[in-house]
C-alpha atoms as a PDB file:
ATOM      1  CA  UNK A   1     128.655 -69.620   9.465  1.00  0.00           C
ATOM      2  CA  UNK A   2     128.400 -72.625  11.165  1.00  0.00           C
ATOM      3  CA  UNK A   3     124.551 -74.391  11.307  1.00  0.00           C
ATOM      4  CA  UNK A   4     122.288 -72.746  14.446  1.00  0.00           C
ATOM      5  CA  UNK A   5     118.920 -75.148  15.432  1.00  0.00           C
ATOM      6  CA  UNK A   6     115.781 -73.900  16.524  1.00  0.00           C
ATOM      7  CA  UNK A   7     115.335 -75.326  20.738  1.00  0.00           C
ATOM      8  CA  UNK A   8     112.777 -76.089  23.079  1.00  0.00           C
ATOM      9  CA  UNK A   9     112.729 -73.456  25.790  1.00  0.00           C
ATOM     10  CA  UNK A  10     110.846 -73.884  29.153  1.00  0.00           C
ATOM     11  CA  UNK A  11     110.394 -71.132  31.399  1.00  0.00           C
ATOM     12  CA  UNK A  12     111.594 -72.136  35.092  1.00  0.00           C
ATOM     13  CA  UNK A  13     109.121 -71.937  38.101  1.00  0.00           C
ATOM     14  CA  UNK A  14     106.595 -70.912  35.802  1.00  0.00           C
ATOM     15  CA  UNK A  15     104.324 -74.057  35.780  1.00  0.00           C
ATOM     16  CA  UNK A  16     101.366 -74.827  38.135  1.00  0.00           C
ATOM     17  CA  UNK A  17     102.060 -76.627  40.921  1.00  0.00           C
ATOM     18  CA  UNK A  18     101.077 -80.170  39.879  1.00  0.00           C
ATOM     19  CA  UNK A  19     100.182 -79.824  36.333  1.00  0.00           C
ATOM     20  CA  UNK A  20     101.112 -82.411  34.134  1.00  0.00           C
ATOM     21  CA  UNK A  21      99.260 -81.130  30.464  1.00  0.00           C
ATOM     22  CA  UNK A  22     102.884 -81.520  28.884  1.00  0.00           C
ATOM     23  CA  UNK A  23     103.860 -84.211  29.581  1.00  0.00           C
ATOM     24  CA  UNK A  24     100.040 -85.872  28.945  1.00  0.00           C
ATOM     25  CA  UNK A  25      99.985 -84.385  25.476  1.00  0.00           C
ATOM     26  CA  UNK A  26     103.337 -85.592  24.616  1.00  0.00           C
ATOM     27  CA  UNK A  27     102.270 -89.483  26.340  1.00  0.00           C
ATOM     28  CA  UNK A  28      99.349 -89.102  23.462  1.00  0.00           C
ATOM     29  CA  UNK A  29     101.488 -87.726  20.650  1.00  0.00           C
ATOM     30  CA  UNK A  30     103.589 -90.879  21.365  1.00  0.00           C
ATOM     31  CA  UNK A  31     101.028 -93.593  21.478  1.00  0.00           C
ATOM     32  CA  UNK A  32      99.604 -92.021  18.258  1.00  0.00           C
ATOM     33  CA  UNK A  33     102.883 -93.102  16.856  1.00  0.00           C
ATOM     34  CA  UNK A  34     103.022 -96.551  18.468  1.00  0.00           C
ATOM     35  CA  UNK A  35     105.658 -95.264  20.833  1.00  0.00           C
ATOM     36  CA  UNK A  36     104.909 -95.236  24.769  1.00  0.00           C
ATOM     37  CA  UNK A  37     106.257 -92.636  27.808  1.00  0.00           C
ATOM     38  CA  UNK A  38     106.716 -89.163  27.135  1.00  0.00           C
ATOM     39  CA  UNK A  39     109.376 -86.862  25.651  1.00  0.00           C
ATOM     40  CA  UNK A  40     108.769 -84.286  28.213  1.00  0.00           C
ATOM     41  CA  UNK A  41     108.472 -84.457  32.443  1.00  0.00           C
ATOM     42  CA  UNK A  42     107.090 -82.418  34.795  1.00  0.00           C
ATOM     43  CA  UNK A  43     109.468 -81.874  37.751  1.00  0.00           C
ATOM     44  CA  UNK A  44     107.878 -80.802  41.136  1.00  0.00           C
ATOM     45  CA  UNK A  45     109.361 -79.684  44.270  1.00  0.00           C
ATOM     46  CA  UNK A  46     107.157 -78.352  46.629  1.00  0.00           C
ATOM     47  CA  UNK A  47     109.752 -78.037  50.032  1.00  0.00           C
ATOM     48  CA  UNK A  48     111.914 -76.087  47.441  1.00  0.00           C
ATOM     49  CA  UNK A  49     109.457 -74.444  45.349  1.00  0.00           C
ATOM     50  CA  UNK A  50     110.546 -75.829  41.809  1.00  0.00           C
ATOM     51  CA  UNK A  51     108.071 -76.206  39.539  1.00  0.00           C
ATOM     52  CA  UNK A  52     109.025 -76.864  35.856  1.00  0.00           C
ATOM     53  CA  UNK A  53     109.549 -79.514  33.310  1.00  0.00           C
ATOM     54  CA  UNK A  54     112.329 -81.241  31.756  1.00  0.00           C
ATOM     55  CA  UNK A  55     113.217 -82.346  27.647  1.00  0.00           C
ATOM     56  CA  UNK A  56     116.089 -83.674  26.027  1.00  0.00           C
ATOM     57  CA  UNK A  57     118.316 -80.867  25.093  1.00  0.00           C
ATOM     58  CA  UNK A  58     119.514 -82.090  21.262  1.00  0.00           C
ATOM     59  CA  UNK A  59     122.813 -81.654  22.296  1.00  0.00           C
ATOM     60  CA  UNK A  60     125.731 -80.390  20.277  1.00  0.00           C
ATOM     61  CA  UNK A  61     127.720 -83.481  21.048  1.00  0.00           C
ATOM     62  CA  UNK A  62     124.881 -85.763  22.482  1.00  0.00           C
ATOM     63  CA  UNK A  63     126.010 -88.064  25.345  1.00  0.00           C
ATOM     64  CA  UNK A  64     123.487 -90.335  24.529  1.00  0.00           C
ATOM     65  CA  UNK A  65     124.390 -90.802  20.766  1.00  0.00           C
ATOM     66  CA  UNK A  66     128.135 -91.217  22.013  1.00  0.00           C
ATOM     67  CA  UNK A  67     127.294 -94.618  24.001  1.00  0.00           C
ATOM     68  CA  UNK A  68     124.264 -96.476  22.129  1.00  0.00           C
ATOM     69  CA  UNK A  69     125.954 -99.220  20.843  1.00  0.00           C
ATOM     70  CA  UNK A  70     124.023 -99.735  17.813  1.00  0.00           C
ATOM     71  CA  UNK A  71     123.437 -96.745  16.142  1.00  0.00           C
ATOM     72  CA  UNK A  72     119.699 -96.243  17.020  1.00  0.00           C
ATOM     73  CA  UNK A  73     120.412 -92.214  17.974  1.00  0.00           C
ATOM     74  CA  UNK A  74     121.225 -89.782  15.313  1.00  0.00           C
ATOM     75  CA  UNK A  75     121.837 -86.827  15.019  1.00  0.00           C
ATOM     76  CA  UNK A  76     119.794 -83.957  12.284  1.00  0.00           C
ATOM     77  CA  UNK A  77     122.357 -82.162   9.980  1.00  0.00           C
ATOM     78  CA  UNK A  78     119.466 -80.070   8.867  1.00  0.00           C
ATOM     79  CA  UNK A  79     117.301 -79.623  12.276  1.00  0.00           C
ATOM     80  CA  UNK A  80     119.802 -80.390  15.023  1.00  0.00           C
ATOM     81  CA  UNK A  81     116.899 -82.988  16.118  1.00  0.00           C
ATOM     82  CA  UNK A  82     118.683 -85.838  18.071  1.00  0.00           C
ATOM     83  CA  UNK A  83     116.246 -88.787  17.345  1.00  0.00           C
ATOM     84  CA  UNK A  84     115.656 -92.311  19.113  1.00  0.00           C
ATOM     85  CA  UNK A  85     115.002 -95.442  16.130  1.00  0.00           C
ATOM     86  CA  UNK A  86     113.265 -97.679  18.356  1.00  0.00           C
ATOM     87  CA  UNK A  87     113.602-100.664  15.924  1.00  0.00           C
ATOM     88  CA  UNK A  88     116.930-100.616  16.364  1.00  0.00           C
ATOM     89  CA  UNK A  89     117.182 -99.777  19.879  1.00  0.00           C
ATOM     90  CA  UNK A  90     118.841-102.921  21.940  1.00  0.00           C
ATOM     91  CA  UNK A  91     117.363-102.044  25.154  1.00  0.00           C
ATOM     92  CA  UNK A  92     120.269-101.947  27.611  1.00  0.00           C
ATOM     93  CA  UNK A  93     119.452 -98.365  29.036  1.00  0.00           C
ATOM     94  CA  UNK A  94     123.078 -96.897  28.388  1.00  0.00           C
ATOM     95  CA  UNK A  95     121.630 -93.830  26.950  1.00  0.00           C
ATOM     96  CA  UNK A  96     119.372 -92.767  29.800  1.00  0.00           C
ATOM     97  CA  UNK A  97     122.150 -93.202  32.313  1.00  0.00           C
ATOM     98  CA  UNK A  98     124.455 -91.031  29.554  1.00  0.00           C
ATOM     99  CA  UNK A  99     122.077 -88.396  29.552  1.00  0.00           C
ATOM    100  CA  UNK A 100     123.377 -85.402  31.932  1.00  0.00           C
ATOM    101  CA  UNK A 101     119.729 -84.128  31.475  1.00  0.00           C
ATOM    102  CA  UNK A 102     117.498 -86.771  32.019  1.00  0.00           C
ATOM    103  CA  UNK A 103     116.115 -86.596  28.732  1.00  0.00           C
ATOM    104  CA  UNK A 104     116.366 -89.854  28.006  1.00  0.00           C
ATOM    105  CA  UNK A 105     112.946 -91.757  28.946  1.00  0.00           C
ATOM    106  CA  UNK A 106     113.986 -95.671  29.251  1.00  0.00           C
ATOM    107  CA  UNK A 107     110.836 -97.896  29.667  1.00  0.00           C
ATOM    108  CA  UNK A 108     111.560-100.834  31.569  1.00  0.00           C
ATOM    109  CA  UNK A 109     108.625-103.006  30.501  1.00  0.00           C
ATOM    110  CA  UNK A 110     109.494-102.642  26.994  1.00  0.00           C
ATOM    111  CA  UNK A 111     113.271-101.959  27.005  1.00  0.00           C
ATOM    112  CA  UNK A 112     112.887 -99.188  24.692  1.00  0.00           C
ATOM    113  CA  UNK A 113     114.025 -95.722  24.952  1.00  0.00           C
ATOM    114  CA  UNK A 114     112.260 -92.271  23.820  1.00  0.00           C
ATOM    115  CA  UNK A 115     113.019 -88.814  23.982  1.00  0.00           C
ATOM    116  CA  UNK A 116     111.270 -85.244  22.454  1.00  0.00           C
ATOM    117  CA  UNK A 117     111.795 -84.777  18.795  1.00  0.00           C
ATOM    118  CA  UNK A 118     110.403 -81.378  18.718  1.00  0.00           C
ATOM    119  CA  UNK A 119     107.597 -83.117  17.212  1.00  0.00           C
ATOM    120  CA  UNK A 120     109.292 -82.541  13.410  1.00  0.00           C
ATOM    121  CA  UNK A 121     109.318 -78.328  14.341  1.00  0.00           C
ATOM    122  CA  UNK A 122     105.411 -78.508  15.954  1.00  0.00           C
ATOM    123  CA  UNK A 123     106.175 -78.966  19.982  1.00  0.00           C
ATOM    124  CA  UNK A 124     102.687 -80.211  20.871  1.00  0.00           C
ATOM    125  CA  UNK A 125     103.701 -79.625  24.327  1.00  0.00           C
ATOM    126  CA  UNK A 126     104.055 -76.202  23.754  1.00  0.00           C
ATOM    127  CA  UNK A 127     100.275 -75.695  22.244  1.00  0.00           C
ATOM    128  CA  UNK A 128      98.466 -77.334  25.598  1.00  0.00           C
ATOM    129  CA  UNK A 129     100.454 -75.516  28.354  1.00  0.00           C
ATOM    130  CA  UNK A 130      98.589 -73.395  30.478  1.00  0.00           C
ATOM    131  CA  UNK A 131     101.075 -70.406  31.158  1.00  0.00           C
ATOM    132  CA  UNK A 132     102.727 -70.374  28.038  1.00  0.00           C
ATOM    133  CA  UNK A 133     106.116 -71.676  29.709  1.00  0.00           C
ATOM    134  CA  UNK A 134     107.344 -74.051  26.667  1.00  0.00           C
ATOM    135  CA  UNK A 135     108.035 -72.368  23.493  1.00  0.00           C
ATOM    136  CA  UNK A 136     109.985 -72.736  20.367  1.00  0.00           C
ATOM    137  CA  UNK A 137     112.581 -70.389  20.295  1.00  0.00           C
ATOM    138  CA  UNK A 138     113.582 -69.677  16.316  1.00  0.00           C
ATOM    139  CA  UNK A 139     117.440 -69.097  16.823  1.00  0.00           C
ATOM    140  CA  UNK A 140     118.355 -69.644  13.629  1.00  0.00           C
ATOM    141  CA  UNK A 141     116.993 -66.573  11.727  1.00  0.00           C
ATOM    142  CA  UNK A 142     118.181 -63.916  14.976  1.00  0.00           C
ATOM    143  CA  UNK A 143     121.534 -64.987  14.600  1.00  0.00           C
ATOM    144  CA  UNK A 144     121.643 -64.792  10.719  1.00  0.00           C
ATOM    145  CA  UNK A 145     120.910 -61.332  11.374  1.00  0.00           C
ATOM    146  CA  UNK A 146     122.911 -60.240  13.978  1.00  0.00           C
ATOM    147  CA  UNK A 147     126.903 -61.314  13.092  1.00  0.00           C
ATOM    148  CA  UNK A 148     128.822 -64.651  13.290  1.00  0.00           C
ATOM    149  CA  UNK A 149     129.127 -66.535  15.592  1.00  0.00           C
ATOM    150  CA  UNK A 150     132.384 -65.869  17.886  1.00  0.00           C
ATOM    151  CA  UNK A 151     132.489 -69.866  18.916  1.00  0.00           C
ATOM    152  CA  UNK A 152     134.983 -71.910  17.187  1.00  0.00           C
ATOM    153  CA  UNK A 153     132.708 -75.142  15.251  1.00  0.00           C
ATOM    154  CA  UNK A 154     134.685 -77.839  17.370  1.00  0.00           C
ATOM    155  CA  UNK A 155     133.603 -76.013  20.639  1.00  0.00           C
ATOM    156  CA  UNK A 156     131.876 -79.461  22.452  1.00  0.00           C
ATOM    157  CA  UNK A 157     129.056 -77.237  23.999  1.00  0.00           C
ATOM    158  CA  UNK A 158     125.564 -77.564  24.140  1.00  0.00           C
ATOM    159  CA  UNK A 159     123.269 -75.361  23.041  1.00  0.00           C
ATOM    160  CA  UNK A 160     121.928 -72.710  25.559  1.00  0.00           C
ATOM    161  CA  UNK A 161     123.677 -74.120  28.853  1.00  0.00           C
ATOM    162  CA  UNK A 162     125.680 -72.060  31.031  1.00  0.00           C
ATOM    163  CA  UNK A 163     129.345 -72.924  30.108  1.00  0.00           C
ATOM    164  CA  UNK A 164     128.128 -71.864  26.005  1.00  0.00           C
ATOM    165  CA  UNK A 165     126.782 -68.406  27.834  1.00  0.00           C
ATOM    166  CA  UNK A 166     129.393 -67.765  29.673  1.00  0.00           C
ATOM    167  CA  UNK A 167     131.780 -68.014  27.306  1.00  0.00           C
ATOM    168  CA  UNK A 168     130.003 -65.735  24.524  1.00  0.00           C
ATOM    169  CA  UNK A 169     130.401 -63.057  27.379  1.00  0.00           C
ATOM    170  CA  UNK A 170     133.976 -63.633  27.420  1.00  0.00           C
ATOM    171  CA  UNK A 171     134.430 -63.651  23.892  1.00  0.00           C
ATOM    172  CA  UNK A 172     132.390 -60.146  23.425  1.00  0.00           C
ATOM    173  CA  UNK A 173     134.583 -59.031  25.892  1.00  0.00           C
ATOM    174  CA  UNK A 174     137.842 -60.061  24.488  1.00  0.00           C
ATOM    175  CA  UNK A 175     137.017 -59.664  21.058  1.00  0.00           C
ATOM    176  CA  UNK A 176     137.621 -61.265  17.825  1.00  0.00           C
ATOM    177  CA  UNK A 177     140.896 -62.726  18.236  1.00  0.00           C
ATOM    178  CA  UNK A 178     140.314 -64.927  21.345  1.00  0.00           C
ATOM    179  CA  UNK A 179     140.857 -68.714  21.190  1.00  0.00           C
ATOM    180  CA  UNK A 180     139.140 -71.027  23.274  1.00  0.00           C
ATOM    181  CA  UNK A 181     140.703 -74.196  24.452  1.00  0.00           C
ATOM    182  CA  UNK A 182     139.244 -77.140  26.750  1.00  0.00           C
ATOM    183  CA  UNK A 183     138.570 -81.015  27.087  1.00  0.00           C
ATOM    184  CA  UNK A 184     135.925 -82.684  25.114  1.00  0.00           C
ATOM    185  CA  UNK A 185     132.826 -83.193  27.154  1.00  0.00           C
ATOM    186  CA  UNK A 186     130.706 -81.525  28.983  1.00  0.00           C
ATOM    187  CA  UNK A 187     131.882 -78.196  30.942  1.00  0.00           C
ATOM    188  CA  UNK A 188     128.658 -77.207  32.822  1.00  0.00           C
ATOM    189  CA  UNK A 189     130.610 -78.445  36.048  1.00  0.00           C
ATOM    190  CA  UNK A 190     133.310 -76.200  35.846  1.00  0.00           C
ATOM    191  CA  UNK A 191     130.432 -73.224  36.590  1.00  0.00           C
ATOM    192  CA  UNK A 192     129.005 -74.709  39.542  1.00  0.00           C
ATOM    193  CA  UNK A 193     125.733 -72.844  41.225  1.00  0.00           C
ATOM    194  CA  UNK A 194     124.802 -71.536  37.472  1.00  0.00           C
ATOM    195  CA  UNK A 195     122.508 -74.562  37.466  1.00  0.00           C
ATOM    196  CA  UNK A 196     122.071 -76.224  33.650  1.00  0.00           C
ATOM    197  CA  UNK A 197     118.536 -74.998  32.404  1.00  0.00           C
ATOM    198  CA  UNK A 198     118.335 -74.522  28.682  1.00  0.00           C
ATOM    199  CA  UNK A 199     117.538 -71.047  28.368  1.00  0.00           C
ATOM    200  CA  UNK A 200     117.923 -68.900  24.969  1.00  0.00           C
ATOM    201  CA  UNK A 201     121.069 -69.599  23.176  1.00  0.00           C
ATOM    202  CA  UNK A 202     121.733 -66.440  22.770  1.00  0.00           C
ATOM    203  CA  UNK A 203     122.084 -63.532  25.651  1.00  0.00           C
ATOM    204  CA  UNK A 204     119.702 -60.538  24.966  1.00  0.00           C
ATOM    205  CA  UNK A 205     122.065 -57.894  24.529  1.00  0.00           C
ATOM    206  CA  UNK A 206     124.205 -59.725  21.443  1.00  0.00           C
END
């Protein structure tokens, strides 16, 4: 069975209008660690009623990782936890303009870069928010239990969007015996209107 990560979910529309306790708590978490910025925004819309908050992802097959040309992101084997070494971080900024998301948070004072870590499996973000709309969804153990996964290992699709969903409907559909075949990189676009939230990777009824 190939390796399933534990992710950062965030309810959408849930938030209060103009509440920024996630994002605050995660500015403090990363000053405590001599970091600055925060791993975590809160995104409001009023004309259009959106009222949420954004994180990195930890991408199957992070953009971000792809371009830095030094090596400063890795990747977690044993989390999934795509991390930011700020000593070696050069400072150029590729990674936040990489970034599909916007997880990236560049700081332009310091030319450094930070994103959320999932604070090592203890989302302080999650602890301070008001409404309960952040939580740590424990993937791993549900899908253990339920049967293998029907996505091939190579499939370059990150966890929880809508082109991962959408296929795992197909494939339930079409059974067993279905092979999947597309370009490396991301294929959110082809599904255009789903929007890209990170919801639950996997669909309630599986």
């Amino acid at each position: 069975m190939k390796s399933y990560y534990d992710t950062l979910r965030i309810e959408e529309n849930v938030c209060p209008p103009g509440c920024t306790a996630c994002r605050d708590k995660c500015a403090e978490v990363m000053r405590a660690r001599g970091s600055e910025g925060s791993g975590i925004q809160e995104v409001h819309i009023p004309d259009v009623k959106v009222h949420t908050a954004n994180a990195c992802n930890q991408c199957g097959e992070p953009a971000c990782l792809a371009v830095c040309p030094t090596g400063a992101i890795t990747k977690s084997e044993t989390n999934g936890v795509v991390r930011i070494n700020e000593t070696k971080c050069l400072g150029c900024g590729i990674c936040d303009l990489a970034c599909p998301y916007g997880g990236v948070d560049f700081h332009t004072g310091s030319k450094r870069a930070s994103k959320c870590d999932l604070c090592e499996g203890d989302p302080q973000c999650e602890k301070v928010c008001p409404v309960h709309a952040i939580s740590l969804q424990k993937v791993r153990p549900i899908v253990e239990h339920l049967h293998e996964d029907p996505l091939l290992s190579g499939s370059p699709l990150c966890l929880g969007c809508p082109a991962e969903t959408t296929l795992r409907f197909v494939l339930r559909v079409m059974g067993e015996d279905t092979f999947l075949f597309g370009a490396p990189g991301c294929a959110v676009n082809v599904f255009n209107g789903m929007g890209t939230r990170t919801m639950i990777r996997i669909p309630a009824h599986m």
